[in-house]
N, C-alpha and C. Protein backbone atom coordinates (compact mmCIF):
# COMPACT_ATOMS: atom_id res chain seq x y z
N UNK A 1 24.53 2.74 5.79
CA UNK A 1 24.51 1.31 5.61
C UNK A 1 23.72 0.95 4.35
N UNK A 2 24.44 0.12 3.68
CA UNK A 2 23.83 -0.69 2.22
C UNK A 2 22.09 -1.22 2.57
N UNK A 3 21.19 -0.95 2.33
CA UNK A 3 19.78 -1.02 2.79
C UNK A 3 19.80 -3.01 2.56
N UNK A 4 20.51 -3.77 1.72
CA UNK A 4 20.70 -4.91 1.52
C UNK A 4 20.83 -6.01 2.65
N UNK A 5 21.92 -4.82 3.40
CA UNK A 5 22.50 -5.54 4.97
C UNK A 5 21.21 -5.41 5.94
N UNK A 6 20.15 -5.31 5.96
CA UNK A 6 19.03 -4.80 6.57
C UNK A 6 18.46 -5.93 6.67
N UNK A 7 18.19 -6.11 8.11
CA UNK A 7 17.46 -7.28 8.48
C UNK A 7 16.15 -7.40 9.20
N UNK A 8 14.96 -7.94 8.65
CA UNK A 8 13.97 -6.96 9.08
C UNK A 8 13.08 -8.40 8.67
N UNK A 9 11.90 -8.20 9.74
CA UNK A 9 10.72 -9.41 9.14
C UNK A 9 10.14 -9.68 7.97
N UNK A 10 9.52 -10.42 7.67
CA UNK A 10 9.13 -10.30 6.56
C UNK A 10 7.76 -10.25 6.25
N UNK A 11 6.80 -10.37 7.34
CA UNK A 11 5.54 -10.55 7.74
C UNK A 11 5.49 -10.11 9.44
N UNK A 12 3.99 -9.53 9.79
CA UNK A 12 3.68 -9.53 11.11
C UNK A 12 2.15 -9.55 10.93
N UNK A 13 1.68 -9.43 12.63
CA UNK A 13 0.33 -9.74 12.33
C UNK A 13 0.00 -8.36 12.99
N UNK A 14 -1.47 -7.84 13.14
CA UNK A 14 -2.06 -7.22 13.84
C UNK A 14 -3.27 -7.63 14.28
N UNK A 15 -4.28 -7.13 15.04
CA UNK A 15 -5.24 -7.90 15.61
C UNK A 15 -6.01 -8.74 15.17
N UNK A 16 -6.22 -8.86 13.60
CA UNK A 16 -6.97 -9.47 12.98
C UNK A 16 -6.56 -9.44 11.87
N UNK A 17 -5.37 -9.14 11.11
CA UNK A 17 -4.50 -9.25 10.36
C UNK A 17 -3.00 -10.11 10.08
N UNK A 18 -2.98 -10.38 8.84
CA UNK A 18 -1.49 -11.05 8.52
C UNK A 18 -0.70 -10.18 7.61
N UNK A 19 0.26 -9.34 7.62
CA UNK A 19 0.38 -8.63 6.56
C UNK A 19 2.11 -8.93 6.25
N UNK A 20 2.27 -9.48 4.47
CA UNK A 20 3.69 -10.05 4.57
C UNK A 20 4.07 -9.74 3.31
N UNK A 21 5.68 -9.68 2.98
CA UNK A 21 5.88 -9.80 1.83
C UNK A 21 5.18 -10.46 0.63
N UNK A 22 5.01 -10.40 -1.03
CA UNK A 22 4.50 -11.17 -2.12
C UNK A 22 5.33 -12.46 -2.08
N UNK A 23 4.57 -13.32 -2.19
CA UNK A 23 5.35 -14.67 -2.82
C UNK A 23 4.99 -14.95 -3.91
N UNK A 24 5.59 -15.95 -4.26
CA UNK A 24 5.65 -16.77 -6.29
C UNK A 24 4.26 -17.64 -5.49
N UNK A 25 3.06 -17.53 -6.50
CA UNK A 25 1.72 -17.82 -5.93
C UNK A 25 0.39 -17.28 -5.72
N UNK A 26 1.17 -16.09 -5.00
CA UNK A 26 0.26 -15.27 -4.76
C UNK A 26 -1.01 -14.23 -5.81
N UNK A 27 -0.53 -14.39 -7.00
CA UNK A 27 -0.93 -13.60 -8.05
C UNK A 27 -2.51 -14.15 -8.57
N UNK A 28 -2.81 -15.48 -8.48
CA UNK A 28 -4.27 -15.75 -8.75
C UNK A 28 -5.08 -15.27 -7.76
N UNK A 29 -4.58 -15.24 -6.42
CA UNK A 29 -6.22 -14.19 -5.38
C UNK A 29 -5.97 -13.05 -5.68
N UNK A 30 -4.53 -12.03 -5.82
CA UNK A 30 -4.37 -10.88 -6.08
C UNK A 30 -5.20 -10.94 -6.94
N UNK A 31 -4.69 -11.41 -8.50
CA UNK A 31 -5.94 -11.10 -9.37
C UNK A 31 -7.50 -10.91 -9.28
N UNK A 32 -7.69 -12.28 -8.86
CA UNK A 32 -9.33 -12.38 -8.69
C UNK A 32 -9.59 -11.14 -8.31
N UNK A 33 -8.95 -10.73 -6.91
CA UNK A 33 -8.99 -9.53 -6.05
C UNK A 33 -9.09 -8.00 -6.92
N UNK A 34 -8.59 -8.03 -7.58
CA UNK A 34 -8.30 -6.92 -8.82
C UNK A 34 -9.54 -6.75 -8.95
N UNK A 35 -9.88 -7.74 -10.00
CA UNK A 35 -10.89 -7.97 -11.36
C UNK A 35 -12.51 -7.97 -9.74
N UNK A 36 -12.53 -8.22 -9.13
CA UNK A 36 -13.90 -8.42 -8.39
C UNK A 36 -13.97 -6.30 -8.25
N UNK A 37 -12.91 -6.30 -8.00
CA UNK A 37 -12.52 -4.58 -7.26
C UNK A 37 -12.69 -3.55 -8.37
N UNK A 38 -12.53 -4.26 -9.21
CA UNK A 38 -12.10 -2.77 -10.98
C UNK A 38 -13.15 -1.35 -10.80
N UNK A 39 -14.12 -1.64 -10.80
CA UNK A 39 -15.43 -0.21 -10.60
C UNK A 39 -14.65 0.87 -9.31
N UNK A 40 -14.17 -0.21 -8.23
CA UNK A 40 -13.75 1.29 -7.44
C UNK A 40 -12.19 1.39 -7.50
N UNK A 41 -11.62 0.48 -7.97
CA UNK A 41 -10.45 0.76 -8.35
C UNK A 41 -9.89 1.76 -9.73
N UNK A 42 -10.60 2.03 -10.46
CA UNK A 42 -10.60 2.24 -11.91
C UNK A 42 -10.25 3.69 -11.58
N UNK A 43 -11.30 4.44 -11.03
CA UNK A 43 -10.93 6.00 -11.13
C UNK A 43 -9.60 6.47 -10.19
N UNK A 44 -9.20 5.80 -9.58
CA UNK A 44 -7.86 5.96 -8.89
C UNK A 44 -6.14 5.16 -8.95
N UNK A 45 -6.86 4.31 -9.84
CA UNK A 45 -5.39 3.47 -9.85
C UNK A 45 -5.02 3.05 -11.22
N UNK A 46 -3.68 3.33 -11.73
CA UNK A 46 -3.64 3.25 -13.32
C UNK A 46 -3.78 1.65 -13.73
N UNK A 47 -3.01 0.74 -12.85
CA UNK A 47 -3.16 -0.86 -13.35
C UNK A 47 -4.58 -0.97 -13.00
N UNK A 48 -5.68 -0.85 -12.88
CA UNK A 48 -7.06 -1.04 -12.89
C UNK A 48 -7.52 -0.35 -13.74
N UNK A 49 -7.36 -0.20 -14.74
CA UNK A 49 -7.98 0.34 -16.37
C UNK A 49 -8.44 -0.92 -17.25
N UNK A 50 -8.06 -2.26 -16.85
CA UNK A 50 -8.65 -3.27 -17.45
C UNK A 50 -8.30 -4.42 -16.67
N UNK A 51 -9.18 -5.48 -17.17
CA UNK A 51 -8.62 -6.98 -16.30
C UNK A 51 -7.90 -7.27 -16.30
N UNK A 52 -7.18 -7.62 -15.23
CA UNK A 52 -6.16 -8.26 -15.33
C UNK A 52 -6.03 -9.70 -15.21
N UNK A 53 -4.81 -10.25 -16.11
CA UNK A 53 -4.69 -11.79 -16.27
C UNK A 53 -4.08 -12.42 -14.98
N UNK A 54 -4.26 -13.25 -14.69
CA UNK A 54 -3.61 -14.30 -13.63
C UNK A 54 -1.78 -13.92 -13.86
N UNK A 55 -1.32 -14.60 -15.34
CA UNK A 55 -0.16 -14.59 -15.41
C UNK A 55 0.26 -12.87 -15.32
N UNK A 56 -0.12 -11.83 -15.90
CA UNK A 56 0.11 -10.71 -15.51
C UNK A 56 0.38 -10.15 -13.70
N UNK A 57 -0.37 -10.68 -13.25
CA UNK A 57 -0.06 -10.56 -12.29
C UNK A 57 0.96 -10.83 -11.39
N UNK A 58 0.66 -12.30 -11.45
CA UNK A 58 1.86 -13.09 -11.32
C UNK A 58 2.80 -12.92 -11.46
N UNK A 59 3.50 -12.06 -12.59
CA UNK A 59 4.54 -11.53 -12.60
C UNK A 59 4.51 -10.17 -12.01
N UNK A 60 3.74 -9.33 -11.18
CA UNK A 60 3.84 -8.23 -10.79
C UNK A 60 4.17 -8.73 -8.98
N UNK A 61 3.47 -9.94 -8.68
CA UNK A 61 4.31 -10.14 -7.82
C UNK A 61 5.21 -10.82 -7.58
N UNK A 62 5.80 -11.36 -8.37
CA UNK A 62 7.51 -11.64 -7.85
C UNK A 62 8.00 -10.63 -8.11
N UNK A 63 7.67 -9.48 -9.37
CA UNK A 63 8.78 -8.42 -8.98
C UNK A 63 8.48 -7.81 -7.75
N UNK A 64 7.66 -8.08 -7.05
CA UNK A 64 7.20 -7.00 -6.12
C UNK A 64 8.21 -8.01 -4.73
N UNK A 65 8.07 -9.13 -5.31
CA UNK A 65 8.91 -9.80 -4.24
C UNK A 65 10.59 -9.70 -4.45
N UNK A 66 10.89 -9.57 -5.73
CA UNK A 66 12.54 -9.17 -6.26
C UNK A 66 12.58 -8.02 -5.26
N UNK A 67 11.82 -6.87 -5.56
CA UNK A 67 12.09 -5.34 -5.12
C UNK A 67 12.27 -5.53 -3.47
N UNK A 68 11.22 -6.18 -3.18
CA UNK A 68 10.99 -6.41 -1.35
C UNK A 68 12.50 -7.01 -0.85
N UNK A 69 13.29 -7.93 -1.61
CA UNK A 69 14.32 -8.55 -1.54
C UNK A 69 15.40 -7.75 -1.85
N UNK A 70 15.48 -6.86 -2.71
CA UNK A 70 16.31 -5.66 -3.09
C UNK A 70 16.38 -4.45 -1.96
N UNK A 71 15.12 -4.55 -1.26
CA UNK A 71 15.16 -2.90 -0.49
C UNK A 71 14.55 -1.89 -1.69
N UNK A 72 14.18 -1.99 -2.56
CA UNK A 72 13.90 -0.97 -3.57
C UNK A 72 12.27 -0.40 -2.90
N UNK A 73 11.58 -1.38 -2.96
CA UNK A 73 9.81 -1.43 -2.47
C UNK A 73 9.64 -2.36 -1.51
N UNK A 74 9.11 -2.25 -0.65
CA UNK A 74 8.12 -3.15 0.46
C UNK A 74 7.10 -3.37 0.49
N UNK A 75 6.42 -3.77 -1.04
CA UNK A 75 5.24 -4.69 -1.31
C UNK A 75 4.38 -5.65 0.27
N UNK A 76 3.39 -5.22 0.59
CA UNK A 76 2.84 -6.20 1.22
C UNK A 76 1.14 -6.22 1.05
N UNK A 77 1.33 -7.81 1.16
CA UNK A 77 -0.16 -8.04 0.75
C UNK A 77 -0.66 -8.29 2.00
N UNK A 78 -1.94 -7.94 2.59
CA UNK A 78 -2.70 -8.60 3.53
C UNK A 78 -4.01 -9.43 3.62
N UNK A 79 -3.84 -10.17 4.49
CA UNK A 79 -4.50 -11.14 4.63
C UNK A 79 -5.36 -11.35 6.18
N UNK A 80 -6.45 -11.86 6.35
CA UNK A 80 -7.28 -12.12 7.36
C UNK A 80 -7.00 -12.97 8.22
N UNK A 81 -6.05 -12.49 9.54
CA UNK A 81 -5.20 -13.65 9.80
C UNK A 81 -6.18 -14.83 10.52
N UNK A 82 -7.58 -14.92 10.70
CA UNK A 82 -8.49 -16.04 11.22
C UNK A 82 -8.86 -17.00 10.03
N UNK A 83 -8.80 -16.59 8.75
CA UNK A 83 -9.02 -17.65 7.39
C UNK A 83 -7.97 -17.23 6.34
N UNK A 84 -7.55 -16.51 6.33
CA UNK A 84 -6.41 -16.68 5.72
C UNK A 84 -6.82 -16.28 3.95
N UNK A 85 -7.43 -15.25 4.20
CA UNK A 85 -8.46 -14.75 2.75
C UNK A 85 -7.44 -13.30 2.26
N UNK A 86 -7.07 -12.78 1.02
CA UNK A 86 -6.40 -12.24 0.75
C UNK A 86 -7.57 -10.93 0.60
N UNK A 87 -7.59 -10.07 1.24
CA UNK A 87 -8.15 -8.91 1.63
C UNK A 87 -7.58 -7.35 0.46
N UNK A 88 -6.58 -7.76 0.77
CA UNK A 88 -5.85 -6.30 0.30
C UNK A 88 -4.44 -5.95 0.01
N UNK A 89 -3.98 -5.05 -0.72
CA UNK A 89 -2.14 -4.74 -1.18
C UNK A 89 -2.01 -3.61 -0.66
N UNK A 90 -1.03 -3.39 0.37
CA UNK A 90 -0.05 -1.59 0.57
C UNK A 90 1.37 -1.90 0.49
N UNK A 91 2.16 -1.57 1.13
CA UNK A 91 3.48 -1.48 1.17
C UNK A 91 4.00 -0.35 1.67
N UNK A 92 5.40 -0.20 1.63
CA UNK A 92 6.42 1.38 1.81
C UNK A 92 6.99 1.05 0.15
N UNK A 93 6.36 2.49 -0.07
CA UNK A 93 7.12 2.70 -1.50
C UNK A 93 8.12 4.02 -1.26
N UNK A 94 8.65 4.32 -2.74
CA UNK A 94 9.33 5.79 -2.39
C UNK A 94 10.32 5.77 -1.31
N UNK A 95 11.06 5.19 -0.98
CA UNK A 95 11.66 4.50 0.09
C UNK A 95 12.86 5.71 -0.33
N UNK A 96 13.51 6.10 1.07
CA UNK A 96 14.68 7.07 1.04
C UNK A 96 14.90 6.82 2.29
N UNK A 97 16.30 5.53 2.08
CA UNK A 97 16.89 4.82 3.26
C UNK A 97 17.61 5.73 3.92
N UNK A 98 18.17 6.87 3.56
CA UNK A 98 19.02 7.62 4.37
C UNK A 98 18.46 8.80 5.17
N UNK A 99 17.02 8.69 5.61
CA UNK A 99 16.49 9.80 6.60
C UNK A 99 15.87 8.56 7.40
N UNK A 100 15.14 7.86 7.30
CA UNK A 100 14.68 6.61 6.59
C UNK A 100 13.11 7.19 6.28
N UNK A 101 12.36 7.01 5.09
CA UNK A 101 11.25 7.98 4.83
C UNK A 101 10.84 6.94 3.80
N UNK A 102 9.10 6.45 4.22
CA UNK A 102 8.55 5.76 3.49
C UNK A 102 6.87 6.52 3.00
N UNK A 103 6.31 6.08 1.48
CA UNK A 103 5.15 6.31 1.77
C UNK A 103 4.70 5.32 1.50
N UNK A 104 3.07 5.32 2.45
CA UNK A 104 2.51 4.07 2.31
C UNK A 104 1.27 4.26 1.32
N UNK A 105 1.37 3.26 0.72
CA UNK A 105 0.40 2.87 -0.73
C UNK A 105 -0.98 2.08 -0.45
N UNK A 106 -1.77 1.73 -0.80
CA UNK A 106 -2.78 0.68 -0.63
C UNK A 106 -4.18 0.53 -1.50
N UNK A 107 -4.65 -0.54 -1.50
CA UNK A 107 -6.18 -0.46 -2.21
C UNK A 107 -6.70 -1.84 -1.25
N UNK A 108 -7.88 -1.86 -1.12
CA UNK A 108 -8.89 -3.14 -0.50
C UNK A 108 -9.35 -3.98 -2.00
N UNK A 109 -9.69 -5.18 -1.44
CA UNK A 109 -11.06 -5.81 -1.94
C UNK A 109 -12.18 -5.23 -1.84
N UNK A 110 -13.14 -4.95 -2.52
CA UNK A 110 -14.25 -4.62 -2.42
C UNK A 110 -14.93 -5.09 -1.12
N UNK A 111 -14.95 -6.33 -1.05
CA UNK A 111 -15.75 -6.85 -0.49
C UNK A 111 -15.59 -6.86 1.06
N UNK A 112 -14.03 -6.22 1.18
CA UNK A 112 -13.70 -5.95 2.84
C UNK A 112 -13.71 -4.70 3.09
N UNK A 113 -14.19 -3.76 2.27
CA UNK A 113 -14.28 -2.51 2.58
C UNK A 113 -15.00 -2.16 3.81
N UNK A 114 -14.92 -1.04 4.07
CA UNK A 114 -15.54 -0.55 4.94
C UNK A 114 -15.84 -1.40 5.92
N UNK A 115 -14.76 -2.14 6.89
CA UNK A 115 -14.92 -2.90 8.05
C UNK A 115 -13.77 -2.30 8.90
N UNK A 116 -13.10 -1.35 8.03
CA UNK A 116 -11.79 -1.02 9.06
C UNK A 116 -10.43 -1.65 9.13
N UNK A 117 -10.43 -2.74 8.04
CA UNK A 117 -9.50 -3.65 7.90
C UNK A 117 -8.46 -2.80 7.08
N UNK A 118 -8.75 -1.91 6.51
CA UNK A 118 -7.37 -0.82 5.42
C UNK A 118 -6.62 0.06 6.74
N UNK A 119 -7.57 1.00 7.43
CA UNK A 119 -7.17 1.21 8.50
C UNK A 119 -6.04 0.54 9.83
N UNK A 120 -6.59 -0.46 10.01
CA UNK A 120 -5.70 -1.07 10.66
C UNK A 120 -4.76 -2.22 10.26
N UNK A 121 -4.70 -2.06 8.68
CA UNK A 121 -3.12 -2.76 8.41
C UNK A 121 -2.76 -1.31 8.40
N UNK A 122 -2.72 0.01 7.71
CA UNK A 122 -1.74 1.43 7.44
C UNK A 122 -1.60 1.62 8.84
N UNK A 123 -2.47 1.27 10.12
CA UNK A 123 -1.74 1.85 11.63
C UNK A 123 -0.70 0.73 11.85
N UNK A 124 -0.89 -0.46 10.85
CA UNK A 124 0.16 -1.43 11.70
C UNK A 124 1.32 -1.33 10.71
N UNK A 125 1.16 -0.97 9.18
CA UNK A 125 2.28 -0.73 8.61
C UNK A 125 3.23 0.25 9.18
N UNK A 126 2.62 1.29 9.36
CA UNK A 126 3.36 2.95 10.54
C UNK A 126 4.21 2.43 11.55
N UNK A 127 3.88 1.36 12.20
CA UNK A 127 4.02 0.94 13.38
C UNK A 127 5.68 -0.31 13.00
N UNK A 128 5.34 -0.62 12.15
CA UNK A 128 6.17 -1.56 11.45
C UNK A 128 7.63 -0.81 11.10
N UNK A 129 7.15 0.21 10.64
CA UNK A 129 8.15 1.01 9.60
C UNK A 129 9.11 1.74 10.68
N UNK A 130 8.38 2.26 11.36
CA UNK A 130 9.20 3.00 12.95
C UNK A 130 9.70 1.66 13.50
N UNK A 131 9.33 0.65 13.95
CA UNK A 131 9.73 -0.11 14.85
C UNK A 131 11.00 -1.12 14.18
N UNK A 132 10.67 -1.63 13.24
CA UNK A 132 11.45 -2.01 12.38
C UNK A 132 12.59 -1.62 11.57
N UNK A 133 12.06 -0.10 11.15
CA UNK A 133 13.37 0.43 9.84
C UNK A 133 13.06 1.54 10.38
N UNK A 134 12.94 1.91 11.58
CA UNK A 134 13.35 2.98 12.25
C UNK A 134 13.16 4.55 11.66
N UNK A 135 12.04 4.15 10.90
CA UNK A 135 11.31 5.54 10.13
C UNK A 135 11.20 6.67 11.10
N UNK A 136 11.72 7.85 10.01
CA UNK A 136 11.58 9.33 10.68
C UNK A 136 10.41 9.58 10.57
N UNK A 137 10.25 9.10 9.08
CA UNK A 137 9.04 10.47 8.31
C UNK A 137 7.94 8.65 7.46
N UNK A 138 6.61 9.15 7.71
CA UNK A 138 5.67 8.07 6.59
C UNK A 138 4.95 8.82 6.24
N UNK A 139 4.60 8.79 5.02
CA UNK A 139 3.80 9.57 4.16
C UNK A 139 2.58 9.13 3.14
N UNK A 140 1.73 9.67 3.21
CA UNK A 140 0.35 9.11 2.64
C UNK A 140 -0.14 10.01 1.26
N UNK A 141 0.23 9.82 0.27
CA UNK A 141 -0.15 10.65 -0.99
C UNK A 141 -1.46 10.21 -1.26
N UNK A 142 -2.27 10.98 -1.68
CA UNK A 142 -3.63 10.49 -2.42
C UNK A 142 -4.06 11.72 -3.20
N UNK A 143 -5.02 11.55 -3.93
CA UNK A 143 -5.84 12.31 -4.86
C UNK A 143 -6.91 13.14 -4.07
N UNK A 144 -6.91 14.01 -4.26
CA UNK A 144 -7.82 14.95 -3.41
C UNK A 144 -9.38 14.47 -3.17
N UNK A 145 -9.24 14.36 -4.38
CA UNK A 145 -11.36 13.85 -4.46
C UNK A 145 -11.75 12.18 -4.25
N UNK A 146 -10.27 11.68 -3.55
CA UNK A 146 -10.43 10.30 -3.01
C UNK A 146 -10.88 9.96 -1.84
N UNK A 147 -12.27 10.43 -1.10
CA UNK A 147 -12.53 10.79 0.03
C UNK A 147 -11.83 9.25 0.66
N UNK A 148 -12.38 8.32 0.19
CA UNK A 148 -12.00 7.08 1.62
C UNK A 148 -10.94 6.43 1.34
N UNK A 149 -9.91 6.99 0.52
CA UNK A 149 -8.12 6.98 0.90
C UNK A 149 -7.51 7.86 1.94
N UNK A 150 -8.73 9.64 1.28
CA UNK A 150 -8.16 10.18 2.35
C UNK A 150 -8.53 9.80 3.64
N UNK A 151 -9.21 9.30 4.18
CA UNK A 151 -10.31 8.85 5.28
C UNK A 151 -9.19 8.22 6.57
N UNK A 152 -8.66 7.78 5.36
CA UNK A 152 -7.48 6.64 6.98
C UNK A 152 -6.46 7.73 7.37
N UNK A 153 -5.06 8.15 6.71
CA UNK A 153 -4.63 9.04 7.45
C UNK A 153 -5.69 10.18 8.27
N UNK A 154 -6.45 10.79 7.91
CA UNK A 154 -7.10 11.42 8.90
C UNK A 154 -7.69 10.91 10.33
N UNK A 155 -7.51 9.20 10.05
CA UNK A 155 -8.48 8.58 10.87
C UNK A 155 -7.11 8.25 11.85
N UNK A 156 -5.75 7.78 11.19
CA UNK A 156 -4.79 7.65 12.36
C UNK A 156 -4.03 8.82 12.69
N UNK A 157 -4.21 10.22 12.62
CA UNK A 157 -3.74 11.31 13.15
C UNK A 157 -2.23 11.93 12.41
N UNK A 158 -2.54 11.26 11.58
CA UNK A 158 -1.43 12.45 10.11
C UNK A 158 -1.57 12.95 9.79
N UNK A 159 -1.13 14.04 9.89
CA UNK A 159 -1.07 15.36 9.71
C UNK A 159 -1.28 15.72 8.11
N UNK A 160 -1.90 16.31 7.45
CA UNK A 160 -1.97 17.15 6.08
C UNK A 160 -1.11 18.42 6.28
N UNK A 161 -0.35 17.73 5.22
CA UNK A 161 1.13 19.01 5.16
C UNK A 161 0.69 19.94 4.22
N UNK A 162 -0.13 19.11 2.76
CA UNK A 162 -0.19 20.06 2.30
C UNK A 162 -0.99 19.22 0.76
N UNK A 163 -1.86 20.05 -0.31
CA UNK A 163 -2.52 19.89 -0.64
C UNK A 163 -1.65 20.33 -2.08
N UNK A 164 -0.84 19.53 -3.54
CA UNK A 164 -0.14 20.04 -4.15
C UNK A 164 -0.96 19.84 -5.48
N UNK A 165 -1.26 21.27 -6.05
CA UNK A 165 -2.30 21.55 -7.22
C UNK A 165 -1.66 21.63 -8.50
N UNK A 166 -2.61 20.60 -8.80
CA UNK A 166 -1.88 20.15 -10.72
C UNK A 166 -0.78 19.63 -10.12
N UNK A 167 -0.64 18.97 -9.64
CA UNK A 167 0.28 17.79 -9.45
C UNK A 167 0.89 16.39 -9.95
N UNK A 168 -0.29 16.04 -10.67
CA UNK A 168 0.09 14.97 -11.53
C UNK A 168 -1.19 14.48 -12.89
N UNK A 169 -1.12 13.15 -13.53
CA UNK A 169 -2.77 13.35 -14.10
C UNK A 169 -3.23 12.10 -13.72
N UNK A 170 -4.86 11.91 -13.29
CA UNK A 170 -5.12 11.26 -12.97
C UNK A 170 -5.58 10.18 -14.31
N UNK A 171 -5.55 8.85 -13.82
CA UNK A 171 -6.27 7.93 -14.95
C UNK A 171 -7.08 8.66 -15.70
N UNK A 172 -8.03 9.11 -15.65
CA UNK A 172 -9.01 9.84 -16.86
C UNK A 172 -8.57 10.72 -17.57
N UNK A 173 -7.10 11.17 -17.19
CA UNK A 173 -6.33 12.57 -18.11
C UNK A 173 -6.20 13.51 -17.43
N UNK A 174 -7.28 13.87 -16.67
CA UNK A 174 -7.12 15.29 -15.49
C UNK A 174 -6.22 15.87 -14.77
N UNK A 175 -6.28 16.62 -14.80
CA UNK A 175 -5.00 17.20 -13.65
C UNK A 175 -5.67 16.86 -12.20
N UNK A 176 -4.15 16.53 -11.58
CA UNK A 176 -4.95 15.70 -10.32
C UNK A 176 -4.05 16.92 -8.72
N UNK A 177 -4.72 17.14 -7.87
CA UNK A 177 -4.97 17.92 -7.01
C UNK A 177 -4.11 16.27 -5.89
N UNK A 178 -3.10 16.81 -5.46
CA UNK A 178 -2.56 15.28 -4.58
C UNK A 178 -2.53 16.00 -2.95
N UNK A 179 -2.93 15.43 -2.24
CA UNK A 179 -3.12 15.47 -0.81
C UNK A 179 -1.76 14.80 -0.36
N UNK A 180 -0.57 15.65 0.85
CA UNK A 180 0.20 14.74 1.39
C UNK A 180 0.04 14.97 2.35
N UNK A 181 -0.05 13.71 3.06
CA UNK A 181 -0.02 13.38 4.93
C UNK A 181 1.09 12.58 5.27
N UNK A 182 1.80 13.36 6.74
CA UNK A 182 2.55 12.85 6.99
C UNK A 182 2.66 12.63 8.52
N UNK A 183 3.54 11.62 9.12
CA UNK A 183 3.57 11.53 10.22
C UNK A 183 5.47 11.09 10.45
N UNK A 184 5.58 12.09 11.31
CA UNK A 184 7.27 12.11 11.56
C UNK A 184 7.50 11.30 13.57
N UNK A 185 8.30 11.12 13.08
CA UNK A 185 9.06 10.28 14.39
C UNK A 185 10.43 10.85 15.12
């Protein structure tokens, strides 16, 4: 089936979460969100190498909302569903509709770190992806020496398949050591 014909929510909540497609809007808290985040974002993520502008952004999410609308990416931003404060970005990227096989992506706000809130949008994205688009396989790539990316799959019971050396380069130039976790259905 054409992944187009696919009819699927566009937002859900979890216990203390709102987590939904990008809208046209959304790009000034993303930003702020960026630019407050850059120090721990910087050594792991290539668009965090400098500030980012409002309008830059802005246009990263409507494409992120084109793609979400395409089936290409499933951009989602989350939000604190008791105030309604923009917390954090994951999604299903890498999307391969015909096993159905997603991996999930993400970074926090600084400032919501370490409360457990990354954790329990990636158990509710998992949960989404099986229940919804009927995922076989979700997969969690990260950088080896990223202890508290790796922290959540270990923390919701995905499995480490495997640890792939010189794998890619990280922002600083390095050869980067990539961790994959997966969890099959």
């Amino acid at each position: 089936m054409n992944p187009l014909l696919l009819d699927f929510p566009t937002e859900f909540e979890t216990d203390r979460l709102l987590i939904r497609m990008p809208l046209a809007g959304d790009g000034a808290v993303t930003c702020e969100s960026i630019n407050t985040s850059l120090p721990e974002l910087k050594p792991w993520m290539p668009f965090a190498q400098k500030e980012q502008t409002i309008e830059e952004t802005e246009i990263n999410i409507r494409q992120g909302y084109i793609n979400f609308l395409n089936r290409t990416d499933l951009r989602l931003l989350v939000f604190k569903k008791d105030t309604g404060e923009f917390i954090a970005s994951s999604g299903l990227h890498r999307i391969n509709w015909d096993i159905p096989k997603f991996e999930i992506g993400y970074w926090i706000d600084t400032r919501y770190s370490g409360q457990g809130y990354m954790t329990e949008a990636v158990e509710g994205i998992t949960a989404f992806a099986v229940r919804e688009l009927k995922a076989r396989r979700v997969e969690i790539r990260c950088d080896s020496r990223n202890v508290k990316s790796r922290a959540i799959p270990e923390r919701l019971g995905f499995t480490l398949e495997g640890i792939l050396k010189n794998e890619s380069i990280s922002v600083d130039g390095e050869l980067r050591d990539t961790c994959v976790f997966a969890k099959v259905f």
